[in-house]
N, C-alpha and C. Protein backbone atom coordinates (compact mmCIF):
# COMPACT_ATOMS: atom_id res chain seq x y z
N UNK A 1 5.40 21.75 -35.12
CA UNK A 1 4.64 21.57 -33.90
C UNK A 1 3.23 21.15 -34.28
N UNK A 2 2.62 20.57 -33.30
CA UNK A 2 1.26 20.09 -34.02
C UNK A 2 0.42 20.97 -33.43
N UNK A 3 -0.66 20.32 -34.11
CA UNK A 3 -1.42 22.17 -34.23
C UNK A 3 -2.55 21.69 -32.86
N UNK A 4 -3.30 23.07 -32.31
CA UNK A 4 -3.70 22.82 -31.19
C UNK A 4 -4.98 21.86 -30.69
N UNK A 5 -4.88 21.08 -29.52
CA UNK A 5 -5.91 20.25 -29.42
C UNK A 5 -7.21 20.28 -28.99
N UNK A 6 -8.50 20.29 -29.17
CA UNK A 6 -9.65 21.42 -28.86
C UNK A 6 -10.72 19.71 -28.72
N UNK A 7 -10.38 19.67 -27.96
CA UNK A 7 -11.53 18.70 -27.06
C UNK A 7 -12.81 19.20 -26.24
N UNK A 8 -13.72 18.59 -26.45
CA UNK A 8 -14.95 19.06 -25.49
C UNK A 8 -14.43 18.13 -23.70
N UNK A 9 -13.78 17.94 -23.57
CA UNK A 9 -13.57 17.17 -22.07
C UNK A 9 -12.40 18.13 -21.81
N UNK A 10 -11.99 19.28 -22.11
CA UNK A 10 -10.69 19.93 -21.72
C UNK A 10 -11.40 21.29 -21.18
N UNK A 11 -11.03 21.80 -20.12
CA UNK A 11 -12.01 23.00 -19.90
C UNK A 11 -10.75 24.12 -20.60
N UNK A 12 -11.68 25.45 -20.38
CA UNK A 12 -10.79 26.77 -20.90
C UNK A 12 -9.44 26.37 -20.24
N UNK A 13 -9.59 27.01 -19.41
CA UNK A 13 -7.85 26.63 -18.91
C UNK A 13 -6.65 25.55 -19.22
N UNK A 14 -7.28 24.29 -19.21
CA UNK A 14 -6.66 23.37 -19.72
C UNK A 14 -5.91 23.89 -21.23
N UNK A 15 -6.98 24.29 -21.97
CA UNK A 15 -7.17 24.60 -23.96
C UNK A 15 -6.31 25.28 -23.60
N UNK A 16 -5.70 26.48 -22.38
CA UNK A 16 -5.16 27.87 -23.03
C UNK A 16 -3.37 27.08 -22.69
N UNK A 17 -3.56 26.25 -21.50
CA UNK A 17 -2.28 25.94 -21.08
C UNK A 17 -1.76 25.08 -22.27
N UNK A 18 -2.63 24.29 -22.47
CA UNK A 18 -2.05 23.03 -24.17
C UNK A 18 -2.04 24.27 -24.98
N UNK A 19 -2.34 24.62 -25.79
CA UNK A 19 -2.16 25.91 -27.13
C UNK A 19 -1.08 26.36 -26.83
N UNK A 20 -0.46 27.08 -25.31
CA UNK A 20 0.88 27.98 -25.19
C UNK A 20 1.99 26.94 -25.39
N UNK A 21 1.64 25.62 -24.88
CA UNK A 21 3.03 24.53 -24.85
C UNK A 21 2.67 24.18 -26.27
N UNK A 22 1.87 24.12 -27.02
CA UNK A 22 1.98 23.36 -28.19
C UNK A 22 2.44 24.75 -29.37
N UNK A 23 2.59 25.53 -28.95
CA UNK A 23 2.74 26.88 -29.76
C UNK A 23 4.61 27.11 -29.54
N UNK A 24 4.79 26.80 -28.37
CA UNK A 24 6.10 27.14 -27.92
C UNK A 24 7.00 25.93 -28.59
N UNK A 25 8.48 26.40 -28.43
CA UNK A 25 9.90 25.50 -29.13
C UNK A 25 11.04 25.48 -28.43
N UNK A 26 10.00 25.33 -26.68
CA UNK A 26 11.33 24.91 -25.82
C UNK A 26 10.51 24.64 -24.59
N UNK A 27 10.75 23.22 -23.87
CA UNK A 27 10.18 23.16 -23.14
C UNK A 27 9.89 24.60 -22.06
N UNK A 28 8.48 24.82 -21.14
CA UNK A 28 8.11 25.63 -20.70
C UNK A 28 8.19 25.39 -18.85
N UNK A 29 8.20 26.24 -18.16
CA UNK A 29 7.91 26.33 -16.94
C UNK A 29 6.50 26.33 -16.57
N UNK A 30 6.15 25.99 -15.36
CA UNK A 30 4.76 26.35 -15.17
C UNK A 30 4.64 27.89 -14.78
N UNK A 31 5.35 27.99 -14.35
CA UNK A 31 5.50 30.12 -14.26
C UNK A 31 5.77 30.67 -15.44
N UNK A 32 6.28 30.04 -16.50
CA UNK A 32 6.40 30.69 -17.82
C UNK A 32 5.38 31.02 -18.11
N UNK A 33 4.70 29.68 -18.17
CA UNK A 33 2.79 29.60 -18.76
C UNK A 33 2.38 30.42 -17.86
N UNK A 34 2.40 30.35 -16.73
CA UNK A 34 1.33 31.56 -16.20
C UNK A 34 1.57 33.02 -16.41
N UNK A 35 3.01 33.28 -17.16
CA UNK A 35 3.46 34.74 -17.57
C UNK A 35 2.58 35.26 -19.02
N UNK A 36 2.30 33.93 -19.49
CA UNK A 36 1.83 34.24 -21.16
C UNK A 36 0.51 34.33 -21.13
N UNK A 37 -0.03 33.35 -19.62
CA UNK A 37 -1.47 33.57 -20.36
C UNK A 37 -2.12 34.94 -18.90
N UNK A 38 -1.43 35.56 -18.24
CA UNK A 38 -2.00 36.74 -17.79
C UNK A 38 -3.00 37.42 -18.27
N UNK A 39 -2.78 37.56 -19.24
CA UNK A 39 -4.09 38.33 -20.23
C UNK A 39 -5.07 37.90 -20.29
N UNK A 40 -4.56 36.36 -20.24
CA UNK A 40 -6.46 35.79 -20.12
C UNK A 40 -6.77 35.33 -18.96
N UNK A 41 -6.40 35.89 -17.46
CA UNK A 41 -7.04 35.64 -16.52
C UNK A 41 -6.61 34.86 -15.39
N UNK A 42 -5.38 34.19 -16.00
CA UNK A 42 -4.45 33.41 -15.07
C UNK A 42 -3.96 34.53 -14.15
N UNK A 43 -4.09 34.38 -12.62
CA UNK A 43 -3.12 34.78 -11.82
C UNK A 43 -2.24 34.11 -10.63
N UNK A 44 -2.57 33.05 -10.34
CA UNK A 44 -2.06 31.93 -9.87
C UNK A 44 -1.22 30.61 -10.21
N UNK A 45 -0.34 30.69 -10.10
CA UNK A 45 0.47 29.74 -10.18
C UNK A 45 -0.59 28.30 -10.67
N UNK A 46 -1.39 28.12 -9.35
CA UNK A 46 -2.37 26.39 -8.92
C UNK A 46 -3.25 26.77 -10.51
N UNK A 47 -3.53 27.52 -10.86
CA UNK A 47 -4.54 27.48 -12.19
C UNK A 47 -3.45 26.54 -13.28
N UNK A 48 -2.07 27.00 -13.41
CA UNK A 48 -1.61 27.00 -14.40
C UNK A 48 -1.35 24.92 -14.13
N UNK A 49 -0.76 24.94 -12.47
CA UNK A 49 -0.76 23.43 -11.63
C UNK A 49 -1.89 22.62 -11.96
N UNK A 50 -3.30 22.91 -11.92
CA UNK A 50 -4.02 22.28 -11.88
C UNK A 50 -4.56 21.55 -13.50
N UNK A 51 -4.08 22.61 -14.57
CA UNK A 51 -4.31 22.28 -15.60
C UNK A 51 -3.27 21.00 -16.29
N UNK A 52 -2.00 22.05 -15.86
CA UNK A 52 -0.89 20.79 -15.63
C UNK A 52 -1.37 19.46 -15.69
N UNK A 53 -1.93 19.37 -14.61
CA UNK A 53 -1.85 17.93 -13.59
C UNK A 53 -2.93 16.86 -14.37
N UNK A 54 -4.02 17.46 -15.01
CA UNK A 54 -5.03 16.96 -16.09
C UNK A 54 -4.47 16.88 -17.43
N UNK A 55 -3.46 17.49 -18.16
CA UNK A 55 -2.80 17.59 -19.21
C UNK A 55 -1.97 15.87 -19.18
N UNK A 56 -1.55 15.86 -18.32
CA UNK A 56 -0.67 15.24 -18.09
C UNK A 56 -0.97 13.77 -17.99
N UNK A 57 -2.16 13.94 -17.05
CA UNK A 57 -3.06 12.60 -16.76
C UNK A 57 -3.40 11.98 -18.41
N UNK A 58 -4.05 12.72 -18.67
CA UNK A 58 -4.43 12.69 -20.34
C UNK A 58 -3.33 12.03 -21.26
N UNK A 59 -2.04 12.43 -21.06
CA UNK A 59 -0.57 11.82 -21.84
C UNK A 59 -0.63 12.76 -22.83
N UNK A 60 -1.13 14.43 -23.15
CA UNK A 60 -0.85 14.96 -24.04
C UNK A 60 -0.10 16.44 -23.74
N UNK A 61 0.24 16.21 -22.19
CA UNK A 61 1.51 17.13 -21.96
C UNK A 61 2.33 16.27 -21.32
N UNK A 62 3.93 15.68 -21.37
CA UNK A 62 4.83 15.47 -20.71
C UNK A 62 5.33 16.52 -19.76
N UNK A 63 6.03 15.98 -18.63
CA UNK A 63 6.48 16.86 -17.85
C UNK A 63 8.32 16.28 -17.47
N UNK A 64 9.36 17.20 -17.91
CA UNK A 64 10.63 16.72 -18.22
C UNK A 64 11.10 17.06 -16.90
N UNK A 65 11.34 16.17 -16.06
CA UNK A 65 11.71 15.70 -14.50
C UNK A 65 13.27 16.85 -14.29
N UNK A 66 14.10 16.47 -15.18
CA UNK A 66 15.43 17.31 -14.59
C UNK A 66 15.30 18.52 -15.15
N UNK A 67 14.13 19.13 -15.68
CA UNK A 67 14.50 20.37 -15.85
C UNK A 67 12.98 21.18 -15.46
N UNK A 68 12.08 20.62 -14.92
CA UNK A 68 10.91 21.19 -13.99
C UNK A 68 10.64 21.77 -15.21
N UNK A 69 10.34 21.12 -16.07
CA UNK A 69 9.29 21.99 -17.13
C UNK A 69 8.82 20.94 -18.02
N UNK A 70 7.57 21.55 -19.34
CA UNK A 70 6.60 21.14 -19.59
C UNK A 70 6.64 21.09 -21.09
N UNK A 71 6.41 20.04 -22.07
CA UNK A 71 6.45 19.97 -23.47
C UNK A 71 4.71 18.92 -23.53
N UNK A 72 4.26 19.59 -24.46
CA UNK A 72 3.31 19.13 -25.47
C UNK A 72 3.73 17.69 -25.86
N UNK A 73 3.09 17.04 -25.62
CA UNK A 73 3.36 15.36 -26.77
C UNK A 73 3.24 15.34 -27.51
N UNK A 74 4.63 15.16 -28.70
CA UNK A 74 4.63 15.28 -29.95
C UNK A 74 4.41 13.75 -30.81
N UNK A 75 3.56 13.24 -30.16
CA UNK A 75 3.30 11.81 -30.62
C UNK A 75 1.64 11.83 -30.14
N UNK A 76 0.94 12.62 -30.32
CA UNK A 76 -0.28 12.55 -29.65
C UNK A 76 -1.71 11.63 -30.30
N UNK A 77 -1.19 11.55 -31.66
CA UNK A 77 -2.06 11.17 -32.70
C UNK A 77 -1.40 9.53 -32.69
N UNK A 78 -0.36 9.00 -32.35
CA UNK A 78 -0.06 7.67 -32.22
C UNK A 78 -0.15 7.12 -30.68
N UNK A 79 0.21 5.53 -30.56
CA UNK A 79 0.03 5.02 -29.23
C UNK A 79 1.50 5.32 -28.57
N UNK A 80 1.84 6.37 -28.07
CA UNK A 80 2.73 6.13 -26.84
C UNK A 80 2.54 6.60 -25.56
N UNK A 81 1.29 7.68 -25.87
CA UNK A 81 0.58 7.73 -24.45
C UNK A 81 -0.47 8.05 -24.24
N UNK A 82 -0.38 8.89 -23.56
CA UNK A 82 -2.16 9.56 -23.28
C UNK A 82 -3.51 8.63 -22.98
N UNK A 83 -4.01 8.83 -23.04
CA UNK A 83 -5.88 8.69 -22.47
C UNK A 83 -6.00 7.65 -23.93
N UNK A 84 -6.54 6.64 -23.84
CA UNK A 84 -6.93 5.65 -24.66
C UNK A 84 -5.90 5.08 -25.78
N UNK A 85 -4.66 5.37 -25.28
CA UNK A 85 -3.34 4.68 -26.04
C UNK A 85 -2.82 3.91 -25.26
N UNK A 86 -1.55 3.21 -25.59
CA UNK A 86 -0.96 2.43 -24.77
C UNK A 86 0.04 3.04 -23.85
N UNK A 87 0.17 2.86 -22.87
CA UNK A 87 1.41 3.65 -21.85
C UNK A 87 2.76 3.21 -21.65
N UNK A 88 3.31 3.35 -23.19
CA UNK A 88 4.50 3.28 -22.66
C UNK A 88 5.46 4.11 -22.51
N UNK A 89 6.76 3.49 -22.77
CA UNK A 89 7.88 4.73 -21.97
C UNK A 89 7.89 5.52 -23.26
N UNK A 90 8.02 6.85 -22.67
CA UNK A 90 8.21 8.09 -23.01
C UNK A 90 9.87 8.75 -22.82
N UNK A 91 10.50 9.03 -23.99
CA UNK A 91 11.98 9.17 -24.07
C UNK A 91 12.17 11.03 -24.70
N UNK A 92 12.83 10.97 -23.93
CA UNK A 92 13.53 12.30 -24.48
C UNK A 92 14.95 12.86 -25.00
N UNK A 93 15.62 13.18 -25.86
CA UNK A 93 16.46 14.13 -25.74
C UNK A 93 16.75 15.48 -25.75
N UNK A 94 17.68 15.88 -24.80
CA UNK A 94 17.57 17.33 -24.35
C UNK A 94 18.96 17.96 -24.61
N UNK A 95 18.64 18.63 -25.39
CA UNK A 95 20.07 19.42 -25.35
C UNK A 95 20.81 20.58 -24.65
N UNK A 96 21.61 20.23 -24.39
CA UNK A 96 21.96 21.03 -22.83
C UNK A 96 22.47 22.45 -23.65
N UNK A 97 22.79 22.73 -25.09
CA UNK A 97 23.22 23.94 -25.32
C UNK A 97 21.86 24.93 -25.56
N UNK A 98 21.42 23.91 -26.74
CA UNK A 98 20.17 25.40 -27.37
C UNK A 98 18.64 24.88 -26.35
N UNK A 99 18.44 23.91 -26.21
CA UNK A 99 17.66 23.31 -25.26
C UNK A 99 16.50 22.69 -26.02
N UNK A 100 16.60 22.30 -27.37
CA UNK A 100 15.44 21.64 -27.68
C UNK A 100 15.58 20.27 -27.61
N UNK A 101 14.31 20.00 -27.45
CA UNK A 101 13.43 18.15 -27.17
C UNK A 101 13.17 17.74 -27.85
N UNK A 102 14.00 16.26 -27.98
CA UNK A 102 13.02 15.45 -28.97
C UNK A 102 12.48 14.28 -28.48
N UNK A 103 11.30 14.36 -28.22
CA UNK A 103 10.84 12.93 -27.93
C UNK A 103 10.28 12.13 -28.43
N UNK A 104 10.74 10.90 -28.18
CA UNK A 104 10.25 9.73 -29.05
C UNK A 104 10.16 8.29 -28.20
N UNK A 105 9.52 7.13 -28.94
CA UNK A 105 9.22 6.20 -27.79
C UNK A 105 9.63 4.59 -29.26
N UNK A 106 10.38 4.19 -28.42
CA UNK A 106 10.91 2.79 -28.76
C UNK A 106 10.43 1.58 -28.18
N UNK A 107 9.45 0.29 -28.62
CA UNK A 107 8.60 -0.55 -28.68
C UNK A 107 9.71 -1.49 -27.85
N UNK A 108 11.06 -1.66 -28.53
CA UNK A 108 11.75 -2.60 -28.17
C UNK A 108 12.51 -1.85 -26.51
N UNK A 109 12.46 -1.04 -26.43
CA UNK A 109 12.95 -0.22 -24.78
C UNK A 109 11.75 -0.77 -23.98
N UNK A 110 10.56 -0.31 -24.34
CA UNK A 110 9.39 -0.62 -23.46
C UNK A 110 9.28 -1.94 -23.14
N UNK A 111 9.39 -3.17 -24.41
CA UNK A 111 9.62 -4.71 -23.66
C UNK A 111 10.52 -5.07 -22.67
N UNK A 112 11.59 -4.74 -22.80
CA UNK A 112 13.01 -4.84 -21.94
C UNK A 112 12.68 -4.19 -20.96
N UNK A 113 11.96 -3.18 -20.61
CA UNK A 113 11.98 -2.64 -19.32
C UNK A 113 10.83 -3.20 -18.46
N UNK A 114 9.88 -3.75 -19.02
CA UNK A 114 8.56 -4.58 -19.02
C UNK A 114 9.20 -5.91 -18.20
N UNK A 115 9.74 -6.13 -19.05
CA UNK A 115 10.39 -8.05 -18.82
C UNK A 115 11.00 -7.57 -17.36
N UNK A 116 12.18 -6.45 -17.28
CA UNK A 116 13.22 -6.10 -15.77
C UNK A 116 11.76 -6.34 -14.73
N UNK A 117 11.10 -5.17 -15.20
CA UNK A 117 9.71 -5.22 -14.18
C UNK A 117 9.42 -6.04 -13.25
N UNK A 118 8.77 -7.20 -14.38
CA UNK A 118 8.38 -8.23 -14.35
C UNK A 118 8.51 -9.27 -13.16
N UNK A 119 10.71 -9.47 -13.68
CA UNK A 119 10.85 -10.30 -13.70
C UNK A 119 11.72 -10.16 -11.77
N UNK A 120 11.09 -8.77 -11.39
CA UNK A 120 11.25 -8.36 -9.84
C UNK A 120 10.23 -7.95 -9.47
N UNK A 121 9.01 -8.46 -9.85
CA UNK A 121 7.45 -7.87 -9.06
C UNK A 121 7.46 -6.71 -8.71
N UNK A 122 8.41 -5.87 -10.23
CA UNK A 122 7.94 -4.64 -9.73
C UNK A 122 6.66 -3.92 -10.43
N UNK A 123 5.91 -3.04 -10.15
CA UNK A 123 4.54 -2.83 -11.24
C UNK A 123 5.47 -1.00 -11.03
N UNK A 124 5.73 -0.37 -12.18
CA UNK A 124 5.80 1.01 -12.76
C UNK A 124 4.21 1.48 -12.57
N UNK A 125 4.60 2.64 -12.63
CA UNK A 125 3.33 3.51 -12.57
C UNK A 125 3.75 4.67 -13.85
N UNK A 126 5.19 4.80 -13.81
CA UNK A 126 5.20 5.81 -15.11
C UNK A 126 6.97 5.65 -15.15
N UNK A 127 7.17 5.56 -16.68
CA UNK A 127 8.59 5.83 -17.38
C UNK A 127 8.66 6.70 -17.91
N UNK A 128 9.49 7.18 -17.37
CA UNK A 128 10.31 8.63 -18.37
C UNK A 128 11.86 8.39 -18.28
N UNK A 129 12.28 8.48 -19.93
CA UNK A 129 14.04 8.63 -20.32
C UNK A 129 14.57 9.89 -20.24
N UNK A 130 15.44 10.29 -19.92
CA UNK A 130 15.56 11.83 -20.59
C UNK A 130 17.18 11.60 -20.49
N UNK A 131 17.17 11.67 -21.74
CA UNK A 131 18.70 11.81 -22.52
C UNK A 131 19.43 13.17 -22.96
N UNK A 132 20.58 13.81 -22.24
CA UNK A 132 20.91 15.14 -22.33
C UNK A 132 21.96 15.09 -22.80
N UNK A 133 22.17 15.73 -23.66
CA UNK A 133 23.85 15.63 -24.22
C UNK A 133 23.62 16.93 -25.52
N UNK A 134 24.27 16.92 -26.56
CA UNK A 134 24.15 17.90 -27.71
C UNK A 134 23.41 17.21 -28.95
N UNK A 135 22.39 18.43 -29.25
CA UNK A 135 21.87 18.03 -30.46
C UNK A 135 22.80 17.94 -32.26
N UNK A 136 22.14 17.44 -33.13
CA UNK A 136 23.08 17.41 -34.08
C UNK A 136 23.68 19.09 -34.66
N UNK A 137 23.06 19.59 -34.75
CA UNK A 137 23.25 21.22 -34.87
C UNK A 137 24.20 21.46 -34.08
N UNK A 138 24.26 21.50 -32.74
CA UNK A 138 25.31 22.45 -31.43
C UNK A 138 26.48 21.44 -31.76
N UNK A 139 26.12 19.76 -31.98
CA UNK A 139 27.56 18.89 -31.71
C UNK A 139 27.94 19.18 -33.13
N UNK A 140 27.95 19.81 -33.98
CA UNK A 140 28.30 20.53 -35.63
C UNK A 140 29.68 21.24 -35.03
């Protein structure tokens, strides 16, 4: 896991919500996160939402659509997303037994889906893959 991200543009809350997802080894809930960081002051759901929602903007938390929860970007130090990288698609696999993520982002997916775009005036605002099936371990 990569180790935690400590920006001066991230307030406390933001830092505590990135550290618990970047600490954790399965995607998280937003009620999870607000179970862990109780201690430090979270009692609302919208604290844990609002940090979310800036994490996210940023491209250094993904948010995995079919399963309403939250993984750290494990590509944060290269261009596949976030705040001053390039935006492209963001891919996942999910394994439906033990439940870990791997995400990763393919140059040649992002043209091809670019060109479909394109080539129907459509403009994306955001791609996400999420590929579920068994990891190499469970399909063993």
């Amino acid at each position: 896991m990569n180790a935690p991200v400590s920006s001066p543009s991230l307030t406390k809350n933001q830092t505590l919500v990135f550290d618990v997802l970047s600490r954790s080894e399965a995607p998280m809930s937003a009620y999870t996160i607000l179970d862990k960081l109780r201690d430090h002051g979270f009692r609302a759901p919208l604290q844990v939402y609002r940090a979310l929602d800036k994490l996210t903007e940023l491209g250094i938390v993904h948010r995995l659509e079919s399963l309403n929860a939250f993984v750290a970007c494990a590509h944060r130090e290269s261009t596949c997303c976030g705040a001053g990288h390039g935006h492209g698609t963001v891919a996942f696999a999910i394994c439906e037994s033990c439940g870990q993520v791997s995400e990763f982002h393919d140059h040649e997916v992002d043209h091809r889906l670019g060109d479909w775009a394109r080539g129907r005036g459509f403009r994306p605002a955001k791609t996400t893959i999420e590929i579920r099936g068994l990891c190499r371990g469970c399909a063993a």
